[in-house]
C-alpha atoms as a PDB file:
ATOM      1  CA  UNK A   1     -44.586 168.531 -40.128  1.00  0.00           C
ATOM      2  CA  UNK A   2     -41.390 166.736 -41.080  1.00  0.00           C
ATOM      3  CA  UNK A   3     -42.231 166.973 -44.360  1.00  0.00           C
ATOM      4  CA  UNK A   4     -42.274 170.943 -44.217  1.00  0.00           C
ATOM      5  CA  UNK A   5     -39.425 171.235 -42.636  1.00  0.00           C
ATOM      6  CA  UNK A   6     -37.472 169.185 -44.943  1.00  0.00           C
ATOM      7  CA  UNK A   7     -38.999 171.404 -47.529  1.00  0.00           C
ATOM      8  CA  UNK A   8     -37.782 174.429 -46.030  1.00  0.00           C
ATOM      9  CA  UNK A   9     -33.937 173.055 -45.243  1.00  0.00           C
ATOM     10  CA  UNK A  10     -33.254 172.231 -48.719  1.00  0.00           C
ATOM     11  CA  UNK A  11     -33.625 175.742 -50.313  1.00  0.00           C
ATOM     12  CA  UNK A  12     -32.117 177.209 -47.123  1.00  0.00           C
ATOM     13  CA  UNK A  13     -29.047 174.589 -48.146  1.00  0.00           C
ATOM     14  CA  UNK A  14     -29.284 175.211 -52.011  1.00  0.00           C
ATOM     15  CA  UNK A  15     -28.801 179.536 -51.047  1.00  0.00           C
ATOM     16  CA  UNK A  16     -26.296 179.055 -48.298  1.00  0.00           C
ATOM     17  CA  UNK A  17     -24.337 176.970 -51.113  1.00  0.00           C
ATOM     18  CA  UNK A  18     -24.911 179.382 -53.920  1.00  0.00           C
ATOM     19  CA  UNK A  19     -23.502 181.659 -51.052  1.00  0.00           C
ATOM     20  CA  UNK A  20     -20.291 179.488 -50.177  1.00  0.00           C
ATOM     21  CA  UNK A  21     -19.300 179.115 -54.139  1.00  0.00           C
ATOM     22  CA  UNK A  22     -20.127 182.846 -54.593  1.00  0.00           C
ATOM     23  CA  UNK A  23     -18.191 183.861 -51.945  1.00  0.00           C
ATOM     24  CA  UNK A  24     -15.454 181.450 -52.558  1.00  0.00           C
ATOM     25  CA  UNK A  25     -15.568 182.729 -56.080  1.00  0.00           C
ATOM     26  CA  UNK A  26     -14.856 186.426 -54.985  1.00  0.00           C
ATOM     27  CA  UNK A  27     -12.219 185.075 -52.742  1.00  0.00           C
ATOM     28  CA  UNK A  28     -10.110 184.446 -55.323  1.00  0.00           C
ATOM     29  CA  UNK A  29     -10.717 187.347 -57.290  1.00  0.00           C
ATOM     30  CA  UNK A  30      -7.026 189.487 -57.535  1.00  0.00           C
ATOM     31  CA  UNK A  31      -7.376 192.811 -57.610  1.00  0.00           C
ATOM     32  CA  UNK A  32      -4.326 195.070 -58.956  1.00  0.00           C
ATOM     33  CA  UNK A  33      -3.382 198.879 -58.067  1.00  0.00           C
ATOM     34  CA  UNK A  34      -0.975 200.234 -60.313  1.00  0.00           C
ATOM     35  CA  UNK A  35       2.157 201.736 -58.030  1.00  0.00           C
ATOM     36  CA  UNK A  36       4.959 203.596 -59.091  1.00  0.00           C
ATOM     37  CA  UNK A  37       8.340 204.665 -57.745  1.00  0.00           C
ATOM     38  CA  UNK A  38      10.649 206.879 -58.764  1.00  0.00           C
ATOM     39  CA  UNK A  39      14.370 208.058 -57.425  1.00  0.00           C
ATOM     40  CA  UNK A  40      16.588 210.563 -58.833  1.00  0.00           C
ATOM     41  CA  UNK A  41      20.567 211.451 -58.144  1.00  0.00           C
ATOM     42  CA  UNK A  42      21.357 214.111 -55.654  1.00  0.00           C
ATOM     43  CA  UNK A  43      24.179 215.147 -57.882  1.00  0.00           C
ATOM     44  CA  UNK A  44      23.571 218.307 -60.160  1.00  0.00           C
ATOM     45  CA  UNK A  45      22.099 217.526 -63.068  1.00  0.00           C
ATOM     46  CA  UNK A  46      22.443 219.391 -66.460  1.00  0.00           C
ATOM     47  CA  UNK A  47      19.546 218.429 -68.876  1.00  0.00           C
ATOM     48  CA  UNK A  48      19.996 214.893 -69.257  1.00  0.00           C
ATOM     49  CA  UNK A  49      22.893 214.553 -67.861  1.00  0.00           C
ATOM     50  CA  UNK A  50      21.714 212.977 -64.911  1.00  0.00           C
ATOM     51  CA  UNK A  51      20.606 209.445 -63.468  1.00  0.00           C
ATOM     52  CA  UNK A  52      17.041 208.954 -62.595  1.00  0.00           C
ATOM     53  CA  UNK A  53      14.808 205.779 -62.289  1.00  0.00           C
ATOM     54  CA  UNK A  54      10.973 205.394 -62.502  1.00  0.00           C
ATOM     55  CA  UNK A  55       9.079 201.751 -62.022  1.00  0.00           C
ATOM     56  CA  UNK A  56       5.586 201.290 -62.421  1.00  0.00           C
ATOM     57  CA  UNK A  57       4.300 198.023 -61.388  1.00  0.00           C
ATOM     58  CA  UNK A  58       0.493 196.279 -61.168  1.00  0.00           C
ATOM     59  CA  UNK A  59       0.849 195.440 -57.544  1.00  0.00           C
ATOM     60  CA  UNK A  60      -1.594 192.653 -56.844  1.00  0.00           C
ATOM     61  CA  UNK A  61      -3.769 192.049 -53.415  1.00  0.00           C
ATOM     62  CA  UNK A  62      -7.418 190.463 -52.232  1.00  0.00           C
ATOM     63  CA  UNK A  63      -5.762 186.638 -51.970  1.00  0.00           C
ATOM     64  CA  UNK A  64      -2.659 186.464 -50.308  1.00  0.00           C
ATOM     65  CA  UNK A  65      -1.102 183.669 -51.555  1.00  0.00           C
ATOM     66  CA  UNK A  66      -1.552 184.442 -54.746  1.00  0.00           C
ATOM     67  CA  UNK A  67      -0.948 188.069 -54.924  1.00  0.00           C
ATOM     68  CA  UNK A  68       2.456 187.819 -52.736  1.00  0.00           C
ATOM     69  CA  UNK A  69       3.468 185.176 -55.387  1.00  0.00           C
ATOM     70  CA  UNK A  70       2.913 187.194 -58.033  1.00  0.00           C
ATOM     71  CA  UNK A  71       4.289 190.162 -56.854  1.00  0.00           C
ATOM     72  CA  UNK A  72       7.355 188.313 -56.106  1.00  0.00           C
ATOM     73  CA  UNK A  73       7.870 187.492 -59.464  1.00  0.00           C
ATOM     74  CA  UNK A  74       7.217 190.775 -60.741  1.00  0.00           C
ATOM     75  CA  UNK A  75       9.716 191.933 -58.387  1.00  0.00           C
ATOM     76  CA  UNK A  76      12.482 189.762 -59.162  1.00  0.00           C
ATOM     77  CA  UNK A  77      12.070 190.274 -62.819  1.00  0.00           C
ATOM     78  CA  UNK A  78      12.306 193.953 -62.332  1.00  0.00           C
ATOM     79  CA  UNK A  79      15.102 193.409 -59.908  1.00  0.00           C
ATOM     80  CA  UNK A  80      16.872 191.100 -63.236  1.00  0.00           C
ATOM     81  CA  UNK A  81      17.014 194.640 -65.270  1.00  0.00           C
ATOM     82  CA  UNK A  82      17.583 197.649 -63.376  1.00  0.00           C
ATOM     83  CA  UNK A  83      21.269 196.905 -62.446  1.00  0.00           C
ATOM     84  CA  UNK A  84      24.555 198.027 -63.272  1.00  0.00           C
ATOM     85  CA  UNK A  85      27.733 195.054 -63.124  1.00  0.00           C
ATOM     86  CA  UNK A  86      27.843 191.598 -63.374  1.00  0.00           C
ATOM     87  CA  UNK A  87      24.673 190.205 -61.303  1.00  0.00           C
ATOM     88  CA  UNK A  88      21.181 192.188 -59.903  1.00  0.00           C
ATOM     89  CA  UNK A  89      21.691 193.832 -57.059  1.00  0.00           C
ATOM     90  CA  UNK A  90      20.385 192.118 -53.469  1.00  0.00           C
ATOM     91  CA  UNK A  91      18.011 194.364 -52.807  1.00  0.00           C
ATOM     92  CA  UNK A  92      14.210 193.104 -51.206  1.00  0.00           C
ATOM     93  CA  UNK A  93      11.901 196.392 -52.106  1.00  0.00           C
ATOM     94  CA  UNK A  94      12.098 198.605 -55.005  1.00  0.00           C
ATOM     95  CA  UNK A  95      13.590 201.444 -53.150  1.00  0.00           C
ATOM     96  CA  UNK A  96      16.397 199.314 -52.326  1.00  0.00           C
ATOM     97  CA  UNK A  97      16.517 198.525 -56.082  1.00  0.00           C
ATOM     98  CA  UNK A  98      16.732 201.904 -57.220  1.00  0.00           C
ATOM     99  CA  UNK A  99      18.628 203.128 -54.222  1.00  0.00           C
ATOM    100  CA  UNK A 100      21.319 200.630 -55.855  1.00  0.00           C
ATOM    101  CA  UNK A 101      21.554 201.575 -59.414  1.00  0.00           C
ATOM    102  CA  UNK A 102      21.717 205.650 -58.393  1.00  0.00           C
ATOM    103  CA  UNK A 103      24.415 204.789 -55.586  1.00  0.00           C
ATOM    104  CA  UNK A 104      26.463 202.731 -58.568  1.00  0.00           C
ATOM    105  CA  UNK A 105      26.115 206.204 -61.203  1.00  0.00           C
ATOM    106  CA  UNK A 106      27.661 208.275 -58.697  1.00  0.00           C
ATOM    107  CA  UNK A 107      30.539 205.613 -57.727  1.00  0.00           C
ATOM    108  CA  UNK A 108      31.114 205.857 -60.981  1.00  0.00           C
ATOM    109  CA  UNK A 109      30.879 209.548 -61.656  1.00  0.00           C
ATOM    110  CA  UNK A 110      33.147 210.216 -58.641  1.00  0.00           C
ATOM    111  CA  UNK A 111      35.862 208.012 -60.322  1.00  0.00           C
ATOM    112  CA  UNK A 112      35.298 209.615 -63.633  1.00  0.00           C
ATOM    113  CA  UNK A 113      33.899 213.048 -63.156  1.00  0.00           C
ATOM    114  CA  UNK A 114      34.277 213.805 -66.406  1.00  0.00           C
ATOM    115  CA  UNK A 115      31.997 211.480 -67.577  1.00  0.00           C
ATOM    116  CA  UNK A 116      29.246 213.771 -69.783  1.00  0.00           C
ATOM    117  CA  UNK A 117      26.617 210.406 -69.780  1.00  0.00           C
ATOM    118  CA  UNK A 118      23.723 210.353 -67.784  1.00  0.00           C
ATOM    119  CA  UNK A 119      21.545 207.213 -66.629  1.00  0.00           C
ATOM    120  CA  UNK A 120      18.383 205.761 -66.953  1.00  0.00           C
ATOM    121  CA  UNK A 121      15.581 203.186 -65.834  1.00  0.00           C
ATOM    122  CA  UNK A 122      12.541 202.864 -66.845  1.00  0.00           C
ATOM    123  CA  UNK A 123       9.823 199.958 -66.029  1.00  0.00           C
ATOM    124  CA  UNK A 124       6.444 199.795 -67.353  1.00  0.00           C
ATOM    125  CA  UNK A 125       4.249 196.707 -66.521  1.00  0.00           C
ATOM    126  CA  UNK A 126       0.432 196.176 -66.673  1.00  0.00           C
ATOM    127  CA  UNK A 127      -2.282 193.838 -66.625  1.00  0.00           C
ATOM    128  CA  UNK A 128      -2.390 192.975 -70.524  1.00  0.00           C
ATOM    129  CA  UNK A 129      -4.798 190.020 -70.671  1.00  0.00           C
ATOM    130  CA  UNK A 130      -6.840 188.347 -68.293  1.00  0.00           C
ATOM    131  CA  UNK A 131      -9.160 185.029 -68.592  1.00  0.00           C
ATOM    132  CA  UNK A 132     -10.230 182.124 -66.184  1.00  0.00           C
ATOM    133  CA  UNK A 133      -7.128 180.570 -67.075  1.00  0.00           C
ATOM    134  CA  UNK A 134      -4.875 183.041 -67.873  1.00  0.00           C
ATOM    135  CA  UNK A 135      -3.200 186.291 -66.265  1.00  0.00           C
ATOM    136  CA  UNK A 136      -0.708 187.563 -68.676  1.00  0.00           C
ATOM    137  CA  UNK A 137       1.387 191.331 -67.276  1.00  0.00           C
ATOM    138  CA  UNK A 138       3.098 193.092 -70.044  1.00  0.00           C
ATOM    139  CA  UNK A 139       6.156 194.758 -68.518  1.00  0.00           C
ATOM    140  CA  UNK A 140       7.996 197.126 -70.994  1.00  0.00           C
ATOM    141  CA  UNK A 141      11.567 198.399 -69.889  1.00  0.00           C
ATOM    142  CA  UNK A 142      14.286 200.646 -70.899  1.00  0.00           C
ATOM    143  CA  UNK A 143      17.716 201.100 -69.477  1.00  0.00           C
ATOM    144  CA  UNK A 144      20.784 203.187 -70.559  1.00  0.00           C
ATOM    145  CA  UNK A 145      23.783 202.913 -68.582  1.00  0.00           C
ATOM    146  CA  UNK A 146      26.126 204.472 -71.112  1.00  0.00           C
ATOM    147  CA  UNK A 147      27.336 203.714 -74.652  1.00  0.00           C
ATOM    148  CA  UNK A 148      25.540 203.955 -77.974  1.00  0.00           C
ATOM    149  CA  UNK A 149      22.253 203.066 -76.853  1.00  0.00           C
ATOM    150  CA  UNK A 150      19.998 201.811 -74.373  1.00  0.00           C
ATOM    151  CA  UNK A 151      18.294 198.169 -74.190  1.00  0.00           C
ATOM    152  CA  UNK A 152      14.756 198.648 -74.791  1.00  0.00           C
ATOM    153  CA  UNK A 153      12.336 195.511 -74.322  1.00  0.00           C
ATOM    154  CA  UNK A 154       9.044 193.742 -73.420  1.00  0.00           C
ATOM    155  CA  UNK A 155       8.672 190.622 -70.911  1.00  0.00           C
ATOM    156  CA  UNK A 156       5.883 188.690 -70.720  1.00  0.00           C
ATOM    157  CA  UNK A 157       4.755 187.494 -67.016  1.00  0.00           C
ATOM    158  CA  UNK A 158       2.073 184.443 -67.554  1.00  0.00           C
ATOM    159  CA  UNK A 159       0.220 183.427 -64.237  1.00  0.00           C
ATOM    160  CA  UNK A 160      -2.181 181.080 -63.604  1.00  0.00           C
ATOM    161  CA  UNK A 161      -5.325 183.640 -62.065  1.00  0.00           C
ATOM    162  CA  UNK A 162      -6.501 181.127 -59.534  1.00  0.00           C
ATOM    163  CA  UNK A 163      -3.495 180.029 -57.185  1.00  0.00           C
ATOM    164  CA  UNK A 164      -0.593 182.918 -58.431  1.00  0.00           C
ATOM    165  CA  UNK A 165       1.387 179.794 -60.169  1.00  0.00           C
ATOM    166  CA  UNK A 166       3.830 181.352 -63.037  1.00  0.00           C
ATOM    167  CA  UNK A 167       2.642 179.246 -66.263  1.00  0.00           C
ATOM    168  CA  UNK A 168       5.562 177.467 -68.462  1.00  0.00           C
ATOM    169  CA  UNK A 169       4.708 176.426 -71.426  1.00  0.00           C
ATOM    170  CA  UNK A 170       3.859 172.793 -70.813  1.00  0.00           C
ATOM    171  CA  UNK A 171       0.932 174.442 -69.107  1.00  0.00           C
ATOM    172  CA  UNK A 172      -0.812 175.782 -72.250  1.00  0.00           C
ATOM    173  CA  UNK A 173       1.052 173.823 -75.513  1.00  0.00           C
ATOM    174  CA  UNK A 174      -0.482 170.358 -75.896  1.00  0.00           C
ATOM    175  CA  UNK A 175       2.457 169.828 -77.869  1.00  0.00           C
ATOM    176  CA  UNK A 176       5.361 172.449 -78.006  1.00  0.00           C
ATOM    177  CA  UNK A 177       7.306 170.893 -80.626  1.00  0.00           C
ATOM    178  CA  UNK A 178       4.074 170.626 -83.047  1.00  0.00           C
ATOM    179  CA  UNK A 179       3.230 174.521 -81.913  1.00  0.00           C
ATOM    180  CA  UNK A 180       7.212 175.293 -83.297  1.00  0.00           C
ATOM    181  CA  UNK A 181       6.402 173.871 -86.309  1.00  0.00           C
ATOM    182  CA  UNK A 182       3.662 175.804 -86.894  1.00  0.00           C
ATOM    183  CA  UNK A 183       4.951 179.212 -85.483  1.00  0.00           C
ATOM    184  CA  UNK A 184       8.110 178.360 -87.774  1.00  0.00           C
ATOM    185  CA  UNK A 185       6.464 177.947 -90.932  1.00  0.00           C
ATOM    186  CA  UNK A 186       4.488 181.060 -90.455  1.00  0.00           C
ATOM    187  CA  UNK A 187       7.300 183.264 -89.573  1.00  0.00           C
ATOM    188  CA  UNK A 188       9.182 181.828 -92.493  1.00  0.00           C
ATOM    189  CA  UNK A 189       5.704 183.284 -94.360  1.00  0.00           C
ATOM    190  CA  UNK A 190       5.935 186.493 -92.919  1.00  0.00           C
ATOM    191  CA  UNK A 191       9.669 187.209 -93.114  1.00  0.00           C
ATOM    192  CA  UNK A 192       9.770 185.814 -96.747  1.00  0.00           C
ATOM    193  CA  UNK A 193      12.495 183.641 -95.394  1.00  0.00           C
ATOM    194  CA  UNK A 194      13.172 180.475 -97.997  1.00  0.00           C
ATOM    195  CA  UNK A 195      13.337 176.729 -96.970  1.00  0.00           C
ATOM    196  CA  UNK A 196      16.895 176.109 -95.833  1.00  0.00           C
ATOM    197  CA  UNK A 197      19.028 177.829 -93.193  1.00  0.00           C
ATOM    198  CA  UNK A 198      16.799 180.469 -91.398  1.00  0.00           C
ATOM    199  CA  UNK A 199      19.535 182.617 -90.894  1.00  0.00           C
ATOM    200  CA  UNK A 200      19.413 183.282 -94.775  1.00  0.00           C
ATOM    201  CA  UNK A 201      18.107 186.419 -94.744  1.00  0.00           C
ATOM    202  CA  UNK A 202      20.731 187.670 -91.942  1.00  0.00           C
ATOM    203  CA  UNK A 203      18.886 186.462 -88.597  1.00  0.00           C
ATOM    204  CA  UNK A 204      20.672 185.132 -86.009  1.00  0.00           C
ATOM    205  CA  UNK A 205      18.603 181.595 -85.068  1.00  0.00           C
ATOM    206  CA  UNK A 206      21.262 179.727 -82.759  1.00  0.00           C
ATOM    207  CA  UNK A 207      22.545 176.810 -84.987  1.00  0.00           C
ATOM    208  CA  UNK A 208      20.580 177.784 -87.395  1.00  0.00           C
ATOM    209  CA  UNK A 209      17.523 176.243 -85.639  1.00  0.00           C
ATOM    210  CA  UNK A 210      14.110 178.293 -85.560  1.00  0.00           C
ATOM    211  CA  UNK A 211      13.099 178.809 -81.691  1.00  0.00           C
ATOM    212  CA  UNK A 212      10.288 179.808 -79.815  1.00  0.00           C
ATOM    213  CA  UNK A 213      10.616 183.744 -78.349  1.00  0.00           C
ATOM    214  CA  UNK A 214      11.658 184.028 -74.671  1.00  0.00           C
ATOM    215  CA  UNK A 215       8.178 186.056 -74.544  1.00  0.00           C
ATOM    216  CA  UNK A 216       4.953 184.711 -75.240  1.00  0.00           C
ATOM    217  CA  UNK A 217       1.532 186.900 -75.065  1.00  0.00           C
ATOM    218  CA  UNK A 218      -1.446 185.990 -74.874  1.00  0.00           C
ATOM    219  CA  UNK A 219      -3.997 188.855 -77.137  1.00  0.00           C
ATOM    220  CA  UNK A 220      -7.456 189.087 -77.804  1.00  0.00           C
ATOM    221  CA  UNK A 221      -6.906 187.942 -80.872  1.00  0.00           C
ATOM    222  CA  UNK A 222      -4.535 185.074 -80.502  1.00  0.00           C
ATOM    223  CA  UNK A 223      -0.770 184.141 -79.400  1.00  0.00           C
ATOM    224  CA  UNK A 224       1.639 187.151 -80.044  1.00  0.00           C
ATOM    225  CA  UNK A 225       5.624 185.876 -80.228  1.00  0.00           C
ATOM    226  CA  UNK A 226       7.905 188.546 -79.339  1.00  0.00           C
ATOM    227  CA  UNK A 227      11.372 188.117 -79.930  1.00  0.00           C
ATOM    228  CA  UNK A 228      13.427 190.927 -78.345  1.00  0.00           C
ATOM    229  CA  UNK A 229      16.004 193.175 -79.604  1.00  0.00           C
ATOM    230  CA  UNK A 230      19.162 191.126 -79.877  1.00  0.00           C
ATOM    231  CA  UNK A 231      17.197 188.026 -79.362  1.00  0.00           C
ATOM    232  CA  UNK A 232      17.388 186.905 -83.196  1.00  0.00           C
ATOM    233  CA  UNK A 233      18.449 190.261 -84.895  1.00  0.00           C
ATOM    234  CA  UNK A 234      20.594 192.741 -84.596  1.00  0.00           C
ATOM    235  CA  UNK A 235      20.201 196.170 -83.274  1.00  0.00           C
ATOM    236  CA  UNK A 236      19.542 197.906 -86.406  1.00  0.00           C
ATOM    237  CA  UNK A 237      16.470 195.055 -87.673  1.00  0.00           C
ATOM    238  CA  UNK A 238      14.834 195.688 -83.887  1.00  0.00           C
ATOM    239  CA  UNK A 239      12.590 193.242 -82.483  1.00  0.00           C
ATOM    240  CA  UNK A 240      10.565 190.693 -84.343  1.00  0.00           C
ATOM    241  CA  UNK A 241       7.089 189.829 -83.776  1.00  0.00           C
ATOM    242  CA  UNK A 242       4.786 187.078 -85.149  1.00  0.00           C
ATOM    243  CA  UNK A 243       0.858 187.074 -84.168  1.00  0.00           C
ATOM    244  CA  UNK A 244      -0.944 183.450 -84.679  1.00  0.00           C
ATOM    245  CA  UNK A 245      -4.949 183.490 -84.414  1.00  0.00           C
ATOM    246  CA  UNK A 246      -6.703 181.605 -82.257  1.00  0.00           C
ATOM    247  CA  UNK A 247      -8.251 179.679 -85.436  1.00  0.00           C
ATOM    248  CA  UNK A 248      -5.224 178.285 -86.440  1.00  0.00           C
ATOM    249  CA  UNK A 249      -4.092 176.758 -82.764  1.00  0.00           C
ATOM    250  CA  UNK A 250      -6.817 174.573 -81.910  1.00  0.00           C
ATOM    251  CA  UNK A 251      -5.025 171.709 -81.758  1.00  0.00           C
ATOM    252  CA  UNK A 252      -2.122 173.697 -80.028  1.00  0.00           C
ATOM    253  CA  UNK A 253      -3.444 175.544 -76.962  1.00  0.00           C
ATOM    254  CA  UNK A 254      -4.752 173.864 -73.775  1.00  0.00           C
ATOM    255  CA  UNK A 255      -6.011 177.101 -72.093  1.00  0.00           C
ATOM    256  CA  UNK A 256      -6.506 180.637 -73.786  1.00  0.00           C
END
């Protein structure tokens, strides 16, 4: 009789464990609902004379932890580009954000009325690229806030899936400096840029020293580098982008 029930407990204890890691599994599954917000100037607009923001964000829930720090970094970075002045505004919700950058265009078309420029935010972020290791949120923005043009942009947000962590670097190059190497020689390739002073061919490499984009991105098909208007080039080259295979960073990547 012991016997048989000992034979029953242990698949009873095998399912409710199955159970446990299944449901621990889904627990830290993050689900994302895309929200967007929009504000516009109460001042009379003509055409496009006017000021008017829109933000759409991947606004991430299920777990908590994870999705609150997440969203708070998606948050901040959006707060970090829809300003006008010296520093972001202080602002805690993206109303308040927006709320800011219309109240600073009419400050500043009551002190110049004449002013014929109108303003504009825009923020576009998504989920781009998820694994068991990686969450990677693409968030594409444009602002104009007068002058010849706008800033126009991508970001790249890289989070750990499992506990909301933002990933640096260090957590996905074995060896950063061997990665550069690589990533320089092939840009070098691509840009038919000659050994010697990178800045040959009229980039703008700090010190003349090749560097890793502020925006990494992780793709289907390997590591995308993304260097931003201004970033390396002027205005008129635009951004620069450089797209290294899986196959060829083996010995580079920890995660993918």
């Amino acid at each position: 009789m012991k016997r048989l029930l000992l034979f029953i407990a242990i698949p009873l204890a095998f399912a409710s464990c199955q159970k446990d890691k299944k449901e621990s599994s889904e627990l830290k599954t993050v689900d994302f609902q895309s929200k967007t917000f929009e504000k516009k100037t109460a001042l009379p607009c003509k055409g496009d004379l006017c000021a008017e923001v829109k933000i759409t964000v991947p606004e991430a829930s299920a777990v908590p932890v994870v999705a609150d720090s997440i969203n708070k970094k998606i948050f901040n970075t959006v707060r970090g580009i829809v300003y006008f002045g010296e520093k972001p505004y202080n602002g805690k919700t993206y109303e308040d954000i927006m709320t800011s950058f219309i109240n600073s265009y009419e400050e500043l078309k009551k002190e110049f009325p004449d002013e014929t420029l109108g303003w504009e935010a825009k923020i576009d972020a998504k989920v781009d690229y998820t694994s068991d290791k990686v969450l990677n949120i693409k968030l594409h923005h444009y602002t104009y806030t007068g002058g010849a043009h706008g800033y126009e942009g991508n970001r790249s947000l890289l989070f750990n899936p499992e506990t909301g962590k933002e990933l640096t670097r260090k957590d996905f190059l074995k060896d950063e400096a061997g990665f550069k190497a690589l990533a320089e020689k092939e840009f070098r390739k691509k840009y038919k840029i000659p050994a010697g002073a990178i800045n040959a061919t009229g980039l703008m490499f700090e010190n003349e020293v090749f560097e890793l984009p502020q925006s990494i991105f992780f793709t289907p098909k390997g590591l995308l580098l993304y260097y931003n208007t201004y970033e390396i080039a002027s205005y008129a080259d635009g951004p620069k982008e450089l797209l290294l295979p899986y196959d060829q960073l083996k010995d580079h990547l920890l995660i993918k």
